[in-house]
Protein backbone atom coordinates (compact mmCIF):
# COMPACT_ATOMS: atom_id res chain seq x y z
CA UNK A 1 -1.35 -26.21 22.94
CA UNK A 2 -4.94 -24.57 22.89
CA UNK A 3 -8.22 -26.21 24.47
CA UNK A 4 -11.75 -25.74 24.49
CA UNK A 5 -13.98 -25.88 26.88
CA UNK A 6 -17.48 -25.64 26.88
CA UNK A 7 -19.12 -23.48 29.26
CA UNK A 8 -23.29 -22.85 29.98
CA UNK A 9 -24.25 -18.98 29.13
CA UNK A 10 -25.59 -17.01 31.79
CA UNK A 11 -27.54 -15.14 29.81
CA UNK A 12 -29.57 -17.21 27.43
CA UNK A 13 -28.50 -20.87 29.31
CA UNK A 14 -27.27 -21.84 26.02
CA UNK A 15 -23.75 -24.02 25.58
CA UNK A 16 -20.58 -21.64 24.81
CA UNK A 17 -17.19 -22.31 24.32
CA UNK A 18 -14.01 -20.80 25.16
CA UNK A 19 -10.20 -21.14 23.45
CA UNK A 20 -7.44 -21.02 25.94
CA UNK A 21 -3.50 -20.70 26.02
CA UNK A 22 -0.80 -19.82 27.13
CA UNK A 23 1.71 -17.42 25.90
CA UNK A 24 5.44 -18.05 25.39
CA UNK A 25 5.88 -15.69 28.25
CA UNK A 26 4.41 -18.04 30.39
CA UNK A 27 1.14 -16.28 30.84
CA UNK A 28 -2.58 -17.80 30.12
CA UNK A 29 -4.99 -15.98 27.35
CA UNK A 30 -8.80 -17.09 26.92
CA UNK A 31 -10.93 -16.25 23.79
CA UNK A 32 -14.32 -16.72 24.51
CA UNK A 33 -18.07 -15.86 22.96
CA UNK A 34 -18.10 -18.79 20.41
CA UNK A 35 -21.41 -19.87 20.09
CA UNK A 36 -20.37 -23.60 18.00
CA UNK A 37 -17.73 -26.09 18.67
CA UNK A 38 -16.67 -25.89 15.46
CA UNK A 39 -16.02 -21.95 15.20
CA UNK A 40 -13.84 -22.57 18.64
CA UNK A 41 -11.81 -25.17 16.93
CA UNK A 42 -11.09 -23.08 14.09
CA UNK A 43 -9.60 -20.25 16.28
CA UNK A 44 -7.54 -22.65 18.45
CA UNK A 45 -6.10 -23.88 15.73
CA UNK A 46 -4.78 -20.32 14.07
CA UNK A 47 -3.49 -20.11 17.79
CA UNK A 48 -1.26 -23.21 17.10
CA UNK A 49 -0.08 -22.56 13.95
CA UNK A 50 1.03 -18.70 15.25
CA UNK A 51 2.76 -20.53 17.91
CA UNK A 52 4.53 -22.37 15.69
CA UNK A 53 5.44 -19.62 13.46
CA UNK A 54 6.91 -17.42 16.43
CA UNK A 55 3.69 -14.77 16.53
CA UNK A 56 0.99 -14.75 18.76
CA UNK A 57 -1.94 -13.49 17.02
CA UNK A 58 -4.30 -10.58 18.77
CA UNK A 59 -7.30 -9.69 17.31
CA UNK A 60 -7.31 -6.58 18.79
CA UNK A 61 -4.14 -5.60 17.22
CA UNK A 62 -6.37 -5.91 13.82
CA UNK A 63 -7.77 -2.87 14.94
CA UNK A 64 -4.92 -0.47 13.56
CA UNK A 65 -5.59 1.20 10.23
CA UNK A 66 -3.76 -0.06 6.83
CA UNK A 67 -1.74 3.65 6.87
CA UNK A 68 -0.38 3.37 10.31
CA UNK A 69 0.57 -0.44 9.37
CA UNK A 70 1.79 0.61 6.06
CA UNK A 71 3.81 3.17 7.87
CA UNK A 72 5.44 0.97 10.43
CA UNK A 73 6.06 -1.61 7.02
CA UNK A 74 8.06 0.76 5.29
CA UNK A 75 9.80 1.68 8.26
CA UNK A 76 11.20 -2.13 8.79
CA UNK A 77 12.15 -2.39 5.30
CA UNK A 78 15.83 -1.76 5.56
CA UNK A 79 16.81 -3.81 2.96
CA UNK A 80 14.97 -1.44 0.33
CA UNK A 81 17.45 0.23 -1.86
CA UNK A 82 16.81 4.18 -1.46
CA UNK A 83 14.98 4.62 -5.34
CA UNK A 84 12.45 1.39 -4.28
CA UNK A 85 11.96 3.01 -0.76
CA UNK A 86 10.58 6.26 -1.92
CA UNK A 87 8.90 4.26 -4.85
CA UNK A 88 6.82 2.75 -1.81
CA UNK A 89 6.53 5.86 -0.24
CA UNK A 90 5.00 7.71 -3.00
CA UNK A 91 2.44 4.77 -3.56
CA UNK A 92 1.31 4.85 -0.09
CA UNK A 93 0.94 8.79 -0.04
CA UNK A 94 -2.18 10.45 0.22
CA UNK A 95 -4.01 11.34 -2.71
CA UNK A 96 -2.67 15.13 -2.29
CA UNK A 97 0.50 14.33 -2.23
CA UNK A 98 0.29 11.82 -5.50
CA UNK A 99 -0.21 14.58 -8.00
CA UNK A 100 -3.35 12.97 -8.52
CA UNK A 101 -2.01 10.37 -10.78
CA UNK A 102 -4.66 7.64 -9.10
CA UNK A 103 -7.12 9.71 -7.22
CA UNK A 104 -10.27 7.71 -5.68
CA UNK A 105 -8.34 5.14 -6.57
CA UNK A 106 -4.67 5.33 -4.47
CA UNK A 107 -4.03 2.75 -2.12
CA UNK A 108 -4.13 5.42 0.60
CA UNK A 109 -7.47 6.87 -0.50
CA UNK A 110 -9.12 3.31 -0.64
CA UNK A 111 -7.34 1.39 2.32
CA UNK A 112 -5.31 3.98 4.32
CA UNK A 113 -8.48 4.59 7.06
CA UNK A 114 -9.95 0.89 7.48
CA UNK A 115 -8.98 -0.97 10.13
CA UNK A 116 -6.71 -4.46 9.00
CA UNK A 117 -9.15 -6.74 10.10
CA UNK A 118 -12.16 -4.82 8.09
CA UNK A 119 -10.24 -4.92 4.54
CA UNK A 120 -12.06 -8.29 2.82
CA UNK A 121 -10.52 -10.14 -0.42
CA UNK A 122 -14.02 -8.65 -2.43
CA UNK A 123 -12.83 -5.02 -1.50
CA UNK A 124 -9.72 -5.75 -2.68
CA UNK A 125 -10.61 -7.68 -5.91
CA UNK A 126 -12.98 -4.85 -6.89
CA UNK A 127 -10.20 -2.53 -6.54
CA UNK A 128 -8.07 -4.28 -8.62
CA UNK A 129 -11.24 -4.23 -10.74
CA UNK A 130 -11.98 -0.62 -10.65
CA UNK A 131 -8.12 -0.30 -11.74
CA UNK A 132 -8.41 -1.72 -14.67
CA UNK A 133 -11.56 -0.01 -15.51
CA UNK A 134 -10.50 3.18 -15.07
CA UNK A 135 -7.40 2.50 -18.02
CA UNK A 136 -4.62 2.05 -15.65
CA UNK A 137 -1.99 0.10 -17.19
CA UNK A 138 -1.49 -3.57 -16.18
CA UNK A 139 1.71 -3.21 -15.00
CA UNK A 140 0.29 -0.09 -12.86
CA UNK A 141 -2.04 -2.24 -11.40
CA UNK A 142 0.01 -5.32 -10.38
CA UNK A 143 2.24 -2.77 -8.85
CA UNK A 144 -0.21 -1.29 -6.63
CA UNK A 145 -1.78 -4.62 -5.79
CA UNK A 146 1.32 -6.30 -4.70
CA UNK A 147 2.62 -3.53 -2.27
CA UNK A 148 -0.83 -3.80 -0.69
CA UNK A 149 -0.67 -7.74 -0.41
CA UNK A 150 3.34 -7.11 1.22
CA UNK A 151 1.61 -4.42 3.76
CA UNK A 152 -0.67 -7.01 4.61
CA UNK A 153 1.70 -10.15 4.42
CA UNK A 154 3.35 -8.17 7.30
CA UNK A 155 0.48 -7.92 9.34
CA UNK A 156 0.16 -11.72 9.09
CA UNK A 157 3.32 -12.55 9.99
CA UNK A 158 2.78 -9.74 13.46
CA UNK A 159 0.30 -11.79 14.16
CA UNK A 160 -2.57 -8.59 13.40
CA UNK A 161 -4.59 -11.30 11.13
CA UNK A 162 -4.68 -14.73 10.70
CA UNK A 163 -4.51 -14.90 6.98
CA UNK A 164 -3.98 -12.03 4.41
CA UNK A 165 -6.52 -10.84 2.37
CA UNK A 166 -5.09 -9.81 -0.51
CA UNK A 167 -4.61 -14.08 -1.55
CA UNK A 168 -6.32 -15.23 -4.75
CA UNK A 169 -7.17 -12.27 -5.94
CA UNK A 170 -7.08 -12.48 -9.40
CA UNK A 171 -4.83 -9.96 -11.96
CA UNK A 172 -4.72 -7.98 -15.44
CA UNK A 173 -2.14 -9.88 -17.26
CA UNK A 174 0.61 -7.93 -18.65
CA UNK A 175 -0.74 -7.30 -21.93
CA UNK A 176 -4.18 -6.66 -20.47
CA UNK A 177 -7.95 -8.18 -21.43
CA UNK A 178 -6.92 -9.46 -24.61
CA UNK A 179 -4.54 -12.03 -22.65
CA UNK A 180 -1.58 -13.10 -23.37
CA UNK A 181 2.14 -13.54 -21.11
CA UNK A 182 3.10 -11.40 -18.80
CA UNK A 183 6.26 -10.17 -19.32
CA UNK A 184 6.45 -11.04 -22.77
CA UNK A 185 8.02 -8.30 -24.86
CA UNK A 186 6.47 -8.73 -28.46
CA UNK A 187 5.20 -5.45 -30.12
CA UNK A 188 6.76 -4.42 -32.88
CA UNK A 189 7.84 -0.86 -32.52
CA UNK A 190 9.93 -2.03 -29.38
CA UNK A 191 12.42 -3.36 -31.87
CA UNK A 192 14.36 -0.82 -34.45
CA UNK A 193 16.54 -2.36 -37.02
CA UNK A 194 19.90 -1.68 -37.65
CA UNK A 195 19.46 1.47 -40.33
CA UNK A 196 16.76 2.78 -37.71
CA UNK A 197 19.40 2.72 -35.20
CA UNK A 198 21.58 4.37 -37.02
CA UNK A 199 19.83 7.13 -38.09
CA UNK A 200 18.95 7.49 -34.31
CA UNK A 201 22.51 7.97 -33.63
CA UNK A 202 23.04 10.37 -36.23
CA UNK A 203 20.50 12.72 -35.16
CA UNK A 204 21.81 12.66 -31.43
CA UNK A 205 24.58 15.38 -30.31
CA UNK A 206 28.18 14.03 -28.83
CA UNK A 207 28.54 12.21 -27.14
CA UNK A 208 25.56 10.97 -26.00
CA UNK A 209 25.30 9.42 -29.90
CA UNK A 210 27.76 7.41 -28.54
CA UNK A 211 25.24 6.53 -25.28
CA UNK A 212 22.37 6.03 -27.72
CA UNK A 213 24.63 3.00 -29.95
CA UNK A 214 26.22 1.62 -26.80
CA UNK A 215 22.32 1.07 -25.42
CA UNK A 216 21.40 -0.86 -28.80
CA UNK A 217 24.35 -2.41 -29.33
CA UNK A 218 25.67 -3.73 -25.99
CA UNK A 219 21.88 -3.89 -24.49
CA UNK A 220 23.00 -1.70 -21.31
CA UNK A 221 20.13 -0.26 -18.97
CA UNK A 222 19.55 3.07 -18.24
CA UNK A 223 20.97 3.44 -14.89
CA UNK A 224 24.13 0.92 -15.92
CA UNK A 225 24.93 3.31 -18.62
CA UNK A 226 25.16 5.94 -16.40
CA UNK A 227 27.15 4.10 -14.41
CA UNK A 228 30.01 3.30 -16.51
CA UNK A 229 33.63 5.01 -15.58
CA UNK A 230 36.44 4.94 -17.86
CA UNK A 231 38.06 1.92 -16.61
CA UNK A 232 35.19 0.26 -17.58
CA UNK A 233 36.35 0.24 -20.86
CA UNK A 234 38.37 -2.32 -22.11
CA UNK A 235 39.54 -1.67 -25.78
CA UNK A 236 41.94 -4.01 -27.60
CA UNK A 237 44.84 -3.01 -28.76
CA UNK A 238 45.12 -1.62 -32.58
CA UNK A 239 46.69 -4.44 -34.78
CA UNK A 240 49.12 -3.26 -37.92
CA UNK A 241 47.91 -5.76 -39.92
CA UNK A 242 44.96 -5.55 -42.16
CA UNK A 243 43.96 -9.11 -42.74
CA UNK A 244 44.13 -9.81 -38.46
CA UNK A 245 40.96 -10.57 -36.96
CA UNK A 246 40.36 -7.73 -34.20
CA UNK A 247 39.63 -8.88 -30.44
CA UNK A 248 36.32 -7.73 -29.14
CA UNK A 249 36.57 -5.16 -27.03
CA UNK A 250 34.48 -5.37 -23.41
CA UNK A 251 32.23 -2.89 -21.15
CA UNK A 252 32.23 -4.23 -17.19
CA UNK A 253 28.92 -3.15 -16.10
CA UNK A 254 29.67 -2.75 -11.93
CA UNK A 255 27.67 -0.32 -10.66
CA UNK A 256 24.50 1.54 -11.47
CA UNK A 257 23.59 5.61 -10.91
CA UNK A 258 20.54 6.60 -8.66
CA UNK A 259 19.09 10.07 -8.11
CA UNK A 260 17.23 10.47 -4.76
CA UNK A 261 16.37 13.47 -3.47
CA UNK A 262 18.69 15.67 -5.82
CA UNK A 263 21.74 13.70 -4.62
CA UNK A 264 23.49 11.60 -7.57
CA UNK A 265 25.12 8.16 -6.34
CA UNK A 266 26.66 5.36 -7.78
CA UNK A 267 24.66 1.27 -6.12
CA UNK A 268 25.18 -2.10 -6.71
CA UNK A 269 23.70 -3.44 -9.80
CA UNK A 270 19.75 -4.51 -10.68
CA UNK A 271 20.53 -8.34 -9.48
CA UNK A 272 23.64 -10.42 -9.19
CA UNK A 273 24.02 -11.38 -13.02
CA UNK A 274 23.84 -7.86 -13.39
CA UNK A 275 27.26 -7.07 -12.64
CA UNK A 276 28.93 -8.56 -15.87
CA UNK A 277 31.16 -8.34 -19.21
CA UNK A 278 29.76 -7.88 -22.42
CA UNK A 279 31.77 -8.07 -25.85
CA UNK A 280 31.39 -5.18 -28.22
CA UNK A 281 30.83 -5.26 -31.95
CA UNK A 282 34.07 -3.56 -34.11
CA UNK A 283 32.04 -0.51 -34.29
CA UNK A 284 31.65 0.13 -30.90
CA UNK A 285 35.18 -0.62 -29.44
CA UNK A 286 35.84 2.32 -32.85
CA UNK A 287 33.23 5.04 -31.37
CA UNK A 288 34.40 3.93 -27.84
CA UNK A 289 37.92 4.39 -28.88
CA UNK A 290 37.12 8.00 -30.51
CA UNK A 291 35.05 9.00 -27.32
CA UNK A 292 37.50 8.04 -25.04
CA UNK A 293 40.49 10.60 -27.50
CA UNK A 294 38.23 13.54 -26.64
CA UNK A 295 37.18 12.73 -23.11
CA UNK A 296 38.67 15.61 -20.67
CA UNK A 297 39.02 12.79 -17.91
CA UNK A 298 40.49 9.87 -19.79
CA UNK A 299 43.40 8.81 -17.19
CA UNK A 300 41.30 8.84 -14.57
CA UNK A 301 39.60 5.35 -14.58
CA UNK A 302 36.95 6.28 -12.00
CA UNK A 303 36.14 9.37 -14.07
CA UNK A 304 32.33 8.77 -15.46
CA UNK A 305 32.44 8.01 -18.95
CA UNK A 306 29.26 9.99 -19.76
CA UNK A 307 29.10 13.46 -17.91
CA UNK A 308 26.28 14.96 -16.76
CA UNK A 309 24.55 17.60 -19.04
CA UNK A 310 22.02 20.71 -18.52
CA UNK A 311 20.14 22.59 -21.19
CA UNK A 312 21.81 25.85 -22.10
CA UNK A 313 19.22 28.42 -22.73
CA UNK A 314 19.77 30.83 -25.63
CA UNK A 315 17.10 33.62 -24.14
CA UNK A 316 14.05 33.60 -21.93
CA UNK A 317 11.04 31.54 -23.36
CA UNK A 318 8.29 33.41 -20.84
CA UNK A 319 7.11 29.97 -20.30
CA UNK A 320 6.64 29.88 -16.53
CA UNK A 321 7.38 26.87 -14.78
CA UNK A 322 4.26 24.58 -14.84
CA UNK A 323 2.97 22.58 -11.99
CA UNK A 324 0.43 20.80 -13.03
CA UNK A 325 1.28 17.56 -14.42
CA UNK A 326 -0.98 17.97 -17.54
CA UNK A 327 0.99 21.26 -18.27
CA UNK A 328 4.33 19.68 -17.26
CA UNK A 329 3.86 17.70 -20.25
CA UNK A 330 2.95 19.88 -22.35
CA UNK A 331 5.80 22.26 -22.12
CA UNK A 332 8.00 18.93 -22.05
CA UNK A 333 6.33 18.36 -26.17
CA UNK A 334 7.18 22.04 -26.97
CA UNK A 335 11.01 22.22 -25.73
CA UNK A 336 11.45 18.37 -27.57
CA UNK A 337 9.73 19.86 -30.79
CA UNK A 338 11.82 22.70 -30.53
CA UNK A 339 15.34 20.86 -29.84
CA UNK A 340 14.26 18.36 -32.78
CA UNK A 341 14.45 21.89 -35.28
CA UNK A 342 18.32 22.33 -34.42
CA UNK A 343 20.81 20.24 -36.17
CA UNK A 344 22.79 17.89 -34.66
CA UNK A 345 25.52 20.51 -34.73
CA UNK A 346 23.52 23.23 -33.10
CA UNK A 347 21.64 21.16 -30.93
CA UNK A 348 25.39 20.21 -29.15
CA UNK A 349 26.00 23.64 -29.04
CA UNK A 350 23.27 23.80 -26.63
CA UNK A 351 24.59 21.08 -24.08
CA UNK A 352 27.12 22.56 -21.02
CA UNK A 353 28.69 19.33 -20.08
CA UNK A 354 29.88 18.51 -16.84
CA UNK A 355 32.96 15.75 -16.84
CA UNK A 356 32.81 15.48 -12.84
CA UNK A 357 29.33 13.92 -12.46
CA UNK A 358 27.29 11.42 -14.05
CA UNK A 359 24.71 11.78 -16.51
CA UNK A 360 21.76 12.00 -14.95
CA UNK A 361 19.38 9.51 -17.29
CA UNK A 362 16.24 11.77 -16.83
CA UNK A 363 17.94 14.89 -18.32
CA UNK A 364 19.27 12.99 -21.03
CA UNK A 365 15.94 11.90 -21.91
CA UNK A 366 14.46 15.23 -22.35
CA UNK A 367 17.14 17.34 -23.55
CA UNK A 368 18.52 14.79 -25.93
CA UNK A 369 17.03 11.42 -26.77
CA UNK A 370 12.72 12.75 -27.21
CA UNK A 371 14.22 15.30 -29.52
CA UNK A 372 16.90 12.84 -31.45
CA UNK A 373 14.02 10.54 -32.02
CA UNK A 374 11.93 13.61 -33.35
CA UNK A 375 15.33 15.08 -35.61
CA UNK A 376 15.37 11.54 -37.08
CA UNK A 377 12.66 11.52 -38.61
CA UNK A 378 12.62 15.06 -39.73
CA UNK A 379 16.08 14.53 -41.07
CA UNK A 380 14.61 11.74 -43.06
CA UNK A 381 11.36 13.51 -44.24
CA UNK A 382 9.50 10.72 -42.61
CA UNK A 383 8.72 8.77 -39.18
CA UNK A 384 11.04 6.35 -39.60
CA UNK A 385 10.65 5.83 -36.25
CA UNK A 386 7.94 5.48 -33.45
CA UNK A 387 7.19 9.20 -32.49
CA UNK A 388 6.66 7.65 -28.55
CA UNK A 389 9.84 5.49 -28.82
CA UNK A 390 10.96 4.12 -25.56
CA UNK A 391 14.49 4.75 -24.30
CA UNK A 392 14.37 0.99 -23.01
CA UNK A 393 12.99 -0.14 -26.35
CA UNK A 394 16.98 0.14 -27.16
CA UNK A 395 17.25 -2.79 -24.92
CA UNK A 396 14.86 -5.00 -26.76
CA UNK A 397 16.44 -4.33 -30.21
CA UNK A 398 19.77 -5.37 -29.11
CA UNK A 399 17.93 -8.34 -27.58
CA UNK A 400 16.33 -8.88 -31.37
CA UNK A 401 19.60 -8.16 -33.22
CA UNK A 402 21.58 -10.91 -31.19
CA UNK A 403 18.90 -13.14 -31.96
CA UNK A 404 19.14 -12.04 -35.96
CA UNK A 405 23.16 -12.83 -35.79
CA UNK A 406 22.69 -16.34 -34.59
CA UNK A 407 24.03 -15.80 -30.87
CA UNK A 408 22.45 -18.15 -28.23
CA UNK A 409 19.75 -17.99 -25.90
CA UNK A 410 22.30 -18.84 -23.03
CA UNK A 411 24.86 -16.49 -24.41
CA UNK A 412 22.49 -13.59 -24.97
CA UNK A 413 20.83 -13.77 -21.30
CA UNK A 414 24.56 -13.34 -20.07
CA UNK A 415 25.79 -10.55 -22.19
CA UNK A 416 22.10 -8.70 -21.30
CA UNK A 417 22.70 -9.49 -17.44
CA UNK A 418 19.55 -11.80 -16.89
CA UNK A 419 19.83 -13.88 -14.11
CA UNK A 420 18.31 -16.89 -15.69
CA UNK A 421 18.15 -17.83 -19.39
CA UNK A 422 14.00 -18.35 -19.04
CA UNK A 423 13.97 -14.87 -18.43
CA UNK A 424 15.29 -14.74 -21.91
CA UNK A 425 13.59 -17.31 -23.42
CA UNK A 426 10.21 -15.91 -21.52
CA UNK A 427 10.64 -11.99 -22.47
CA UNK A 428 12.01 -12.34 -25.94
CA UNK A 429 9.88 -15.99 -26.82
CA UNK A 430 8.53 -14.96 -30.57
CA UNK A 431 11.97 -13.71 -31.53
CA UNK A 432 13.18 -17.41 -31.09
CA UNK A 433 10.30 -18.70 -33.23
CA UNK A 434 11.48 -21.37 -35.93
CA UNK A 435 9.95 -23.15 -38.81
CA UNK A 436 11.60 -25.92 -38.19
CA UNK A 437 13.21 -26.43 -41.22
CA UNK A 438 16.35 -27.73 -41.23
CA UNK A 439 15.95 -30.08 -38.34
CA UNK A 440 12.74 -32.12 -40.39
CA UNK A 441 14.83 -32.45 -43.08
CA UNK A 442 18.06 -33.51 -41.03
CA UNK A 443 15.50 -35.61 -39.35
CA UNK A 444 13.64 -37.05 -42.45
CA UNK A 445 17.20 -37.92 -43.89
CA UNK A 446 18.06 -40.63 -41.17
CA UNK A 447 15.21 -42.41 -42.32
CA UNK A 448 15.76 -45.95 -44.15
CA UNK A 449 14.29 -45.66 -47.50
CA UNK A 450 11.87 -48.88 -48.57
CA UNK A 451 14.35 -51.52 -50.53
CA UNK A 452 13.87 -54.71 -52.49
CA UNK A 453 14.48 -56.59 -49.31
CA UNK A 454 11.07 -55.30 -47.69
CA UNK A 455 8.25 -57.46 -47.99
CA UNK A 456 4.96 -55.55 -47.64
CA UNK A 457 2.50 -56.53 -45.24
CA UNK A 458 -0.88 -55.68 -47.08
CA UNK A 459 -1.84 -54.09 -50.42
């Protein structure tokens, strides 16, 4: 327990008070200098509650900077799979070594040299502020915040402050000033129908066409895709008679593909409900069942289903390799424009597979999907679709074409590997929208119409 006891100044003769404990070590601490009961009270009580918790707090320990704390966060984080870790890492770098995607603005640049104790819920809220300002996405933002309010939860909990400052600070929502749910997935290029699927998968080589339907039709994420081995596959077995209704066949998502550092490895999936079954449409078990016929490694279950891929370059471009970021992405537009010229045909030509590793998603992106969106619509003689499609926007349209076929809300949340059906309900909400319909008239028809036998009350 902490007391406090009032004491006469020596200096001024005026009343002060002093706070003292005693340490689960057995040893006695004093805080002294408050000049009112009530500011003496305060502090003995965040003593207390400390105790109670298992930390001692010490306000000198407040002293250490937000990096060095940051630092020794990251460092106790060994439940952080390796991709998160350096996710953390890279948003706690120095500005120099951010590529100067946030400038002024990087946690490091505004935080890393302040003391714990000196950071104040109004710096942080004007951060958050100057954040949005300055066009940084809402997701970018919430991101950023919430790795400074874990820093600081730490510090809490190590007893270096007494509360953390980063509390009730208030957020960009998802979909930014004009409002609306965060999370919520409801624009409408996100979602392709089925002919614009299918005209994506025409205009991708093989067989990452095959990649490109399997990630609409069976809702797979990146990294699970590029996870899948050949036993993985289960195909049913070809039936002899034409009028038999074929079994779906089933992909066993069980393990997800990381790069870090270079190095290519095979984790554990996004959550728990992540590791799953899901039932594929006719076609698919049919372009599964075709891949499979050509794949080099097909007896070998643990052989990756989708090999890993690199550019093969017919001559020198004389395009030097860029650093900037700016540049980076500019030479990224010209190969993507200049893949999207080839036909499907020639653009395979231009793949060197390799059956012993994984696809790595990243490469796949640029060397195949940005240019299959662009050969789509070039193919069609029109942007059929979204020029800035998303890869994950694959995702949402299986999402919207379960919905279309009647499936479930409970069913589709376990064939996409959500852990809860909200999450469905929450991310996907307008594609479940409903007139209503049916059920009024259902409803309206167990109603008891007015007969001869009722006797009206007025009128």
């Amino acid at each position: 327990m902490a007391s406090v006891r009032k004491f006469t100044s020596t200096k001024d003769g005026k009343p002060i008070y002093k706070v003292k404990w005693r340490t689960p070590d057995g040893k006695h601490r004093t805080k002294g200098g408050f000049r009112t009961r009530k500011e003496a009270d305060a502090y003995a009580t965040t003593v207390e509650f400390n105790q109670r918790r298992g930390t001692t707090f010490d306000p000198k320990s407040g002293e250490v900077t937000f990096r060095a704390a940051a630092a020794a966060w990251l460092d106790s984080r060994h439940d952080l799979k390796a991709t998160t870790r350096r996710g953390y890492a890279y948003a706690l770098a120095p500005a120099e070594d951010r590529q100067g995607d946030m400038g002024e603005l990087g946690i490091d640049a505004v935080f890393g040299g302040y003391p714990l104790n000196a950071i104040k819920r109004e710096r942080i809220s004007e951060w958050v502020q100057a954040l949005t300002e300055a066009g940084k996405k809402p997701s970018t933002v919430r991101h950023a915040y919430f790795l400074v309010r874990m820093v600081l939860a730490q510090a809490v909990v190590d007893g270096r402050l007494t509360a953390n400052p980063a509390d009730y600070v208030r957020l960009p929502s998802e979909h930014g000033p004009a409002g609306g749910t965060a999370g919520v997935v409801d624009e409408p290029a996100q979602f392709l129908t089925a002919t614009q699927v299918a005209a994506l998968v025409n205009a991708a080589p093989w067989p990452f066409n095959i990649y490109v339907h399997i990630a609409a039709w069976a809702g797979l994420r990146a990294a699970e895709l590029a996870g899948l081995q050949v036993g993985d596959v289960e195909l049913p077995a070809q039936s002899l008679s034409p009028n038999a209704r074929p079994r779906p066949g089933t992909l066993r998502v069980e393990r997800t593909v990381q790069a870090v550092d270079g190095v290519v490895s095979y984790v554990a999936p996004k959550t728990k409900g992540s590791r799953r079954r899901v039932p594929l449409t006719p076609a698919t078990v049919d372009l599964l069942r075709d891949c499979l016929a050509e794949h080099p490694r097909r007896v070998e279950p643990t052989a990756p289903l989708f090999p890993a891929l690199r550019l093969v370059v017919e001559r020198p471009t004389g395009i030097k390799r860029a650093d900037e970021p700016e540049a980076a992405k500019a030479k990224a537009g010209r190969q993507a424009d200049a893949l999207a010229a080839l036909d499907v045909s020639d653009a395979e030509a231009r793949l060197a597979l390799d059956w012993t590793e994984p696809v790595r998603h990243q490469t796949f992106y640029k060397a195949v999907f940005r240019p299959a969106v662009l050969r789509a619509n070039r193919l069609a003689g029109q942007a059929t679709l979204p020029a800035d499609l998303k890869f994950h926007s694959l995702r949402h349209t299986y999402a919207s074409l379960c919905v279309a076929a009647g499936i479930q809300p409970l069913e589709i949340a376990r064939f996409m590997g959500h852990s809860k059906v909200t999450t469905t309900l929450t991310v996907y909400a307008h594609l479940f929208e409903d007139d209503h319909a049916d059920a009024m008239s259902a409803l309206g028809s167990m109603g008891t119409p007015l007969g001869e036998n009722v006797v009206k009350l007025c009128g």
